[in-house]
N, C-alpha and C. Protein backbone atom coordinates (compact mmCIF):
# COMPACT_ATOMS: atom_id res chain seq x y z
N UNK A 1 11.99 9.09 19.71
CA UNK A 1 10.91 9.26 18.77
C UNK A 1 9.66 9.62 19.57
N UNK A 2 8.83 10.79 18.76
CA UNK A 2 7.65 11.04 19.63
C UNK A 2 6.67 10.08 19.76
N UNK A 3 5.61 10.38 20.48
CA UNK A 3 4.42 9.14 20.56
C UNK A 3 4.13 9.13 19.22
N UNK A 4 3.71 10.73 18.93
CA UNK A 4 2.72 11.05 17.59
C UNK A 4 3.49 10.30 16.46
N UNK A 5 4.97 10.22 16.34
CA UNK A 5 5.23 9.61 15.06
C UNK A 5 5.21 8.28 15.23
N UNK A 6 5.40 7.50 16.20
CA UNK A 6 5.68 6.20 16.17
C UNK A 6 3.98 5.54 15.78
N UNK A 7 2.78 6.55 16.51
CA UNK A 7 1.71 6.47 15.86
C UNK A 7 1.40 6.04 14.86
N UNK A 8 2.02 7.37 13.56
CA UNK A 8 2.00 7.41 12.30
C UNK A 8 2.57 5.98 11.92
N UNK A 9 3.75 5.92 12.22
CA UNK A 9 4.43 4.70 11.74
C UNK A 9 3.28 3.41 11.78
N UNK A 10 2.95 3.29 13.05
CA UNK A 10 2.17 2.13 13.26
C UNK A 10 0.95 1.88 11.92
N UNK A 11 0.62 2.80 12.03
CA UNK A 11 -0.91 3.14 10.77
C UNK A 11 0.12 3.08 9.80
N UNK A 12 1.14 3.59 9.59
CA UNK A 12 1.69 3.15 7.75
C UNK A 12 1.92 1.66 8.12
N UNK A 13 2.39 1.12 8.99
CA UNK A 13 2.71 0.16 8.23
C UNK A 13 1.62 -0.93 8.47
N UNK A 14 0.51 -0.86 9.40
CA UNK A 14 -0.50 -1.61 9.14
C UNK A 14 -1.37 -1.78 8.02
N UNK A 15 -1.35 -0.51 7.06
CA UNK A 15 -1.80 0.28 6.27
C UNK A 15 -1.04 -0.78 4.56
N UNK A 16 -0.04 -0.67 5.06
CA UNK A 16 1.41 -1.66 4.67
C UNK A 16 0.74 -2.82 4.39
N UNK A 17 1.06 -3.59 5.63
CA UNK A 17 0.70 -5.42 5.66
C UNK A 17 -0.63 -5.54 4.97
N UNK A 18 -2.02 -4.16 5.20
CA UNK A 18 -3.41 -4.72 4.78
C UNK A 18 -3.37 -4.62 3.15
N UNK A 19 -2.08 -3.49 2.21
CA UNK A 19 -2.68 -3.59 1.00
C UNK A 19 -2.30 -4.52 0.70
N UNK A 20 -0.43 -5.89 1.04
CA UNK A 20 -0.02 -6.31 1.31
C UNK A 20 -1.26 -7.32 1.05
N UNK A 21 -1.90 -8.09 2.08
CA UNK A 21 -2.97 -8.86 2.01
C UNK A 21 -4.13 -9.18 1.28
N UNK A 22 -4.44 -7.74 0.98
CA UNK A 22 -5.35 -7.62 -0.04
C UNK A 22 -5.02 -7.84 -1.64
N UNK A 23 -3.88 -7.52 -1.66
CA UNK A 23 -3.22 -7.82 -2.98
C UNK A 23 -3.49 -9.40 -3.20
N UNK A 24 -2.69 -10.30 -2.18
CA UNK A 24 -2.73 -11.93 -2.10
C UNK A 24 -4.52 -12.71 -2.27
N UNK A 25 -5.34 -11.80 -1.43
CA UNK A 25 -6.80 -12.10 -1.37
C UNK A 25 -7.35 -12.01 -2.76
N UNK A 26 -7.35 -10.56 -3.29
CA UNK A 26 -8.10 -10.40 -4.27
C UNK A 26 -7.52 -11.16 -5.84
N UNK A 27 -6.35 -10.86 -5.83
CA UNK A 27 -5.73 -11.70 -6.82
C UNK A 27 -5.16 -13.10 -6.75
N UNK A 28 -5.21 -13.50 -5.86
CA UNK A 28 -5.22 -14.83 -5.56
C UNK A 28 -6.28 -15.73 -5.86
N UNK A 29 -7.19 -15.63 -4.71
CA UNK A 29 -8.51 -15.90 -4.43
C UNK A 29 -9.50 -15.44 -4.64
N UNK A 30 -9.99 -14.36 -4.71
CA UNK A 30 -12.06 -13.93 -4.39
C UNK A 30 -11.65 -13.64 -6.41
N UNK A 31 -10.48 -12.73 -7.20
CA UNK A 31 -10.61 -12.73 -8.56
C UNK A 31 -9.22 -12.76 -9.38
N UNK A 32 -9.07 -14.25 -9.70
CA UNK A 32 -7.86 -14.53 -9.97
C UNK A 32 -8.43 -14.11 -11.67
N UNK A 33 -7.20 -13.36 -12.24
CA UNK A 33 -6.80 -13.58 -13.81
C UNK A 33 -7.37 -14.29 -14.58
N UNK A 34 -8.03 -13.97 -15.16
CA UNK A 34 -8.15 -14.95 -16.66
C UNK A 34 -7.20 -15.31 -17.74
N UNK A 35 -6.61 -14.19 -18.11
CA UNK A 35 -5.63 -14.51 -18.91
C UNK A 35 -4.70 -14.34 -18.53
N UNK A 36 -3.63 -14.18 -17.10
CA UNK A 36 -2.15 -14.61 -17.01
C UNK A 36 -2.07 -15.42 -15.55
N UNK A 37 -1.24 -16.16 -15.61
CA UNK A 37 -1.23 -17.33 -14.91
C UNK A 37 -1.13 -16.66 -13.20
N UNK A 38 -2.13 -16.99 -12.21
CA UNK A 38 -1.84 -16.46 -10.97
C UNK A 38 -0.93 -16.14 -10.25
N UNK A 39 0.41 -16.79 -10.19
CA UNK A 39 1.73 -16.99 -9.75
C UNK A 39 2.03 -15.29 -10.60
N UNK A 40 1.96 -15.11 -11.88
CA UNK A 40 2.22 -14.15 -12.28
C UNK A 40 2.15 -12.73 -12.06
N UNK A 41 0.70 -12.96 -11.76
CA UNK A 41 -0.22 -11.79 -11.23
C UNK A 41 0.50 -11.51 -9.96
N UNK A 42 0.10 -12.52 -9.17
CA UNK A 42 0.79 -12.12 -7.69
C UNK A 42 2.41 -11.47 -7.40
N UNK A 43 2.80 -12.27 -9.03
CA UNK A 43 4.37 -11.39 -8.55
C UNK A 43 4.49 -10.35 -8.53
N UNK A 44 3.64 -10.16 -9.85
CA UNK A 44 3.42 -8.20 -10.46
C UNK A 44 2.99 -7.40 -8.96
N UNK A 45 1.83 -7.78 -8.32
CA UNK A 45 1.67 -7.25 -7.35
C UNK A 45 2.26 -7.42 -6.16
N UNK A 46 2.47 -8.38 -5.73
CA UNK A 46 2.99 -8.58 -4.33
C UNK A 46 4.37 -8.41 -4.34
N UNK A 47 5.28 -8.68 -4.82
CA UNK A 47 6.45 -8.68 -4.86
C UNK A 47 6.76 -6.81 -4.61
N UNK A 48 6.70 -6.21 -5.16
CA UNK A 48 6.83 -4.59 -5.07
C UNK A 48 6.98 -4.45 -3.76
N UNK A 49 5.62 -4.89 -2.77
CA UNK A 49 4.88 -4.54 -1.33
C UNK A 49 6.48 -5.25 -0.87
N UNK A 50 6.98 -6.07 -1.00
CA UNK A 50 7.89 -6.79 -0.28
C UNK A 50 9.27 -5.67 -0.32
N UNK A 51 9.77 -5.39 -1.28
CA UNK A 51 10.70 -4.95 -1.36
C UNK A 51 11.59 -3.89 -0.26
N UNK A 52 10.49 -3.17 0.15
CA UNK A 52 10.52 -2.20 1.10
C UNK A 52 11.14 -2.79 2.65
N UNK A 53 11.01 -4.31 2.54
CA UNK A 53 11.37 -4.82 3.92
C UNK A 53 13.29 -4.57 4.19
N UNK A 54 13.58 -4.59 2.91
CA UNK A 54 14.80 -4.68 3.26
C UNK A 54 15.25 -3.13 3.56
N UNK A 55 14.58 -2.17 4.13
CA UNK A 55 15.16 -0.78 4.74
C UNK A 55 14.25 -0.92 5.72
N UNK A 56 13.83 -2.40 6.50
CA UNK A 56 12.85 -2.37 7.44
C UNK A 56 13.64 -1.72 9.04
N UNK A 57 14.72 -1.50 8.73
CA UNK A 57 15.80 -1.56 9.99
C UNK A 57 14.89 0.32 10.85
N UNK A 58 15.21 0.80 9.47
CA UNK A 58 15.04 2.02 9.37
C UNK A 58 13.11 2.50 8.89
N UNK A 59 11.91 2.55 9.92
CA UNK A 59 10.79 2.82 9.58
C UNK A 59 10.60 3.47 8.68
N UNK A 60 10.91 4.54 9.08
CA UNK A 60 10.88 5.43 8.12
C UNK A 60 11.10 5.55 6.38
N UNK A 61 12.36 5.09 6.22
CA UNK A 61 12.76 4.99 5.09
C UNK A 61 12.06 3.93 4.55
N UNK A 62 12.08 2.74 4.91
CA UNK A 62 10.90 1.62 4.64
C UNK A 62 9.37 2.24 4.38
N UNK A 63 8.87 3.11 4.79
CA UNK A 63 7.74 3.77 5.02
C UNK A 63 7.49 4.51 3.47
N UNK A 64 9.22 5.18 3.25
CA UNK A 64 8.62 6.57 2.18
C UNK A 64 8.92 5.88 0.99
N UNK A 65 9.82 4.14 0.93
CA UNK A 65 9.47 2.92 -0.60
C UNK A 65 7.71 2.92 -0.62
N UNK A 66 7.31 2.53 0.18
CA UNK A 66 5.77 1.87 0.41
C UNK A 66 5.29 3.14 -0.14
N UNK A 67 5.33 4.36 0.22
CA UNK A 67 4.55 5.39 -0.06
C UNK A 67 4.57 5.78 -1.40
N UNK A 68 5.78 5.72 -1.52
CA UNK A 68 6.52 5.98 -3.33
C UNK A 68 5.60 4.57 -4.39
N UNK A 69 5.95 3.63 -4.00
CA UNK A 69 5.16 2.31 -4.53
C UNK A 69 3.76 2.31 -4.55
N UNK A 70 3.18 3.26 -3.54
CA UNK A 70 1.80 2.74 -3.07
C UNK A 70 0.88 3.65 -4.11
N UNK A 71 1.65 4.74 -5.02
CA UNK A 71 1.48 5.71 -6.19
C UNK A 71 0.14 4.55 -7.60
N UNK A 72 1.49 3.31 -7.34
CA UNK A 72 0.71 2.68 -8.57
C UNK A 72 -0.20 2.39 -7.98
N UNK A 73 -0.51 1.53 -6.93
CA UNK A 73 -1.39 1.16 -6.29
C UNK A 73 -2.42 1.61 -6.32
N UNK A 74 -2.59 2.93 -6.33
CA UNK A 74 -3.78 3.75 -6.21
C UNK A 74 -4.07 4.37 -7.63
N UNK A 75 -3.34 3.71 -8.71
CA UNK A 75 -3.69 4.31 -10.06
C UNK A 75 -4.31 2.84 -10.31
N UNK A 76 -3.76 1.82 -9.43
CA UNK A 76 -4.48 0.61 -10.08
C UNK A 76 -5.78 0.77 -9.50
N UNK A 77 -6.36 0.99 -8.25
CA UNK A 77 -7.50 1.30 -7.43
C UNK A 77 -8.16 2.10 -8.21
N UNK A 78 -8.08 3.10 -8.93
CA UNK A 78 -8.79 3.96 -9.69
C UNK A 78 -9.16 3.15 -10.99
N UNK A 79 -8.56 2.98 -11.47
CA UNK A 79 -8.96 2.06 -13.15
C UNK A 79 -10.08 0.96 -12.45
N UNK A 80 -8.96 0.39 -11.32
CA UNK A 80 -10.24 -0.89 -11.30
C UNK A 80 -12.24 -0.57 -10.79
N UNK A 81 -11.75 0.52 -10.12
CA UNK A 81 -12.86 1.30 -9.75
C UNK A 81 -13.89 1.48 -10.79
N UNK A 82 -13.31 1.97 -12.08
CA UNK A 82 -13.58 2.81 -13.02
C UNK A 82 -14.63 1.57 -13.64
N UNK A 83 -13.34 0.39 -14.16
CA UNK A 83 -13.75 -0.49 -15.10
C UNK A 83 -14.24 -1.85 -14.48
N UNK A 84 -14.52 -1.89 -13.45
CA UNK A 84 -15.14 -3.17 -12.58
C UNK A 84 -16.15 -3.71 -11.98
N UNK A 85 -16.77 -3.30 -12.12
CA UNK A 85 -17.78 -3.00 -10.89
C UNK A 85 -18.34 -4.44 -9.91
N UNK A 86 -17.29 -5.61 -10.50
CA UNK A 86 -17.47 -6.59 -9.47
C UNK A 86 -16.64 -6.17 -8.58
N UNK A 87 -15.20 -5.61 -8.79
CA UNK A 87 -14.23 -5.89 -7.91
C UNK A 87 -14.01 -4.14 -7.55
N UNK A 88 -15.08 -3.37 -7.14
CA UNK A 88 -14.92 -1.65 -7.20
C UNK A 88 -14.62 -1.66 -5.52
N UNK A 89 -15.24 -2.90 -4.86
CA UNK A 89 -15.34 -2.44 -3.57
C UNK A 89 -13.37 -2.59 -2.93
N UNK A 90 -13.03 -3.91 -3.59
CA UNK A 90 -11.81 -3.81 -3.89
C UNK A 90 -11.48 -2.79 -3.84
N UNK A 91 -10.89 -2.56 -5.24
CA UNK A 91 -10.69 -0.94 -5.84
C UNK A 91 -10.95 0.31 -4.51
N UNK A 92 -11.92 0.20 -4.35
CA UNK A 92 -11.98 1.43 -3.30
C UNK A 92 -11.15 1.15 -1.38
N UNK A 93 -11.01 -0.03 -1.77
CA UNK A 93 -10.03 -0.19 -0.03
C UNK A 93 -8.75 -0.52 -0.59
N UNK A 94 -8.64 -0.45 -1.82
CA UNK A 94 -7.21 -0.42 -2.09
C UNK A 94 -6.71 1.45 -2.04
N UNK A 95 -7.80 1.70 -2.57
CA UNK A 95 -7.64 3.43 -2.79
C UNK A 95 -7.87 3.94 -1.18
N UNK A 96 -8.64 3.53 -0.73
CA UNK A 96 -8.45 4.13 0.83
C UNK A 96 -6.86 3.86 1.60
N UNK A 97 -6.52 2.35 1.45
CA UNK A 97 -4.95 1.98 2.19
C UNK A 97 -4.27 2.76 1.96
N UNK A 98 -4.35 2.96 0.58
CA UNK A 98 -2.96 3.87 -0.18
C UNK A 98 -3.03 5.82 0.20
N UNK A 99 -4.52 5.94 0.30
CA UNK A 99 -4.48 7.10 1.08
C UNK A 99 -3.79 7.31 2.39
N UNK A 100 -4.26 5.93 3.44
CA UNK A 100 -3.74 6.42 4.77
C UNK A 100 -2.35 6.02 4.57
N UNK A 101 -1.66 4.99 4.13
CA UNK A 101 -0.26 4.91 3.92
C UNK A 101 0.36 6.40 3.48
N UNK A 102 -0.14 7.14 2.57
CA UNK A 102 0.73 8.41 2.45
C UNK A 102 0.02 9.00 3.32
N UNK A 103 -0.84 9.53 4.01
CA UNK A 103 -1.32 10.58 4.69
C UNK A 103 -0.37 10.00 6.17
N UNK A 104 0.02 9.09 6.34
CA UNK A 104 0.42 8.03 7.39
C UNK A 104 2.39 8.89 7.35
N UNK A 105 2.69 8.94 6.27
CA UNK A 105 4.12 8.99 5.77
C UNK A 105 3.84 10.85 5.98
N UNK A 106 3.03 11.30 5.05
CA UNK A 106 3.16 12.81 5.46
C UNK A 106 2.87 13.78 7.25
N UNK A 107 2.13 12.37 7.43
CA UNK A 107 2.14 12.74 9.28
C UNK A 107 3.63 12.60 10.03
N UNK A 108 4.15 11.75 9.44
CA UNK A 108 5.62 11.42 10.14
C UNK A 108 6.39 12.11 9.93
N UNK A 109 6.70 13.09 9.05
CA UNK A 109 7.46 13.73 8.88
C UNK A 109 8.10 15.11 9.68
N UNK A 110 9.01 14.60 10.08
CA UNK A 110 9.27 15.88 11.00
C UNK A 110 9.66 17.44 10.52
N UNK A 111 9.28 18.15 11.27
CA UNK A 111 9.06 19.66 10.39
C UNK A 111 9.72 20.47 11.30
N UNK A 112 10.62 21.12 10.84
CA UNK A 112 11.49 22.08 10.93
C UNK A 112 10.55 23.55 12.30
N UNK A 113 10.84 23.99 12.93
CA UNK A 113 9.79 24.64 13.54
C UNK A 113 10.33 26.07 13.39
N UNK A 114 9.02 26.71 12.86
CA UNK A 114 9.07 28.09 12.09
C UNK A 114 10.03 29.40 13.28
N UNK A 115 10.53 29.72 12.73
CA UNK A 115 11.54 30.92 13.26
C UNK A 115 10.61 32.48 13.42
């Protein structure tokens, strides 16, 4: 594996563990739910981020669940953006992670070299 991808990898999946964290922080702690029970919330969110571990063998493939997953993520980052404005700053480092996680996944990708 080249430097440059193992790079990439590194930034997806740090990219990974921080929305990962932030999910547990913000909905946990700094703005838990009003109306559904925290345990709940956290499953809706955190649980998804987890799933991906089990193709952890393989980066990559682990990489392009997270990237595929990280879709809602960043539709949730946008609404909350939209409709929040306690929790926008949230919202906007959720929308940044989910950027470098795919920009992270489209760097890794190895490309065929033009003929």
């Amino acid at each position: 594996m080249s430097a440059a991808i193992a790079t990439t990898h590194r930034i997806g999946l740090v990219s990974w563990a921080a929305l990962l964290l932030l999910q547990l922080v913000w909905h946990g702690w700094l703005f838990p739910a009003q109306t559904m029970p925290v345990p709940v919330v956290l499953g809706i969110t955190v649980i998804p981020l987890l799933l991906p571990l089990f193709a952890i063998r393989d980066v990559r493939r682990a990489l392009l669940w997270v990237g595929i997953l990280s879709l809602f993520y960043f539709s949730h980052g946008i609404a909350e953006a939209w409709s929040s404005p306690n929790e926008r700053w949230l919202a906007l480092t959720e929308i940044v992670l989910t950027l470098v996680l795919i920009g992270a996944l489209g760097a890794g990708v190895k490309r065929k070299p033009k003929a």
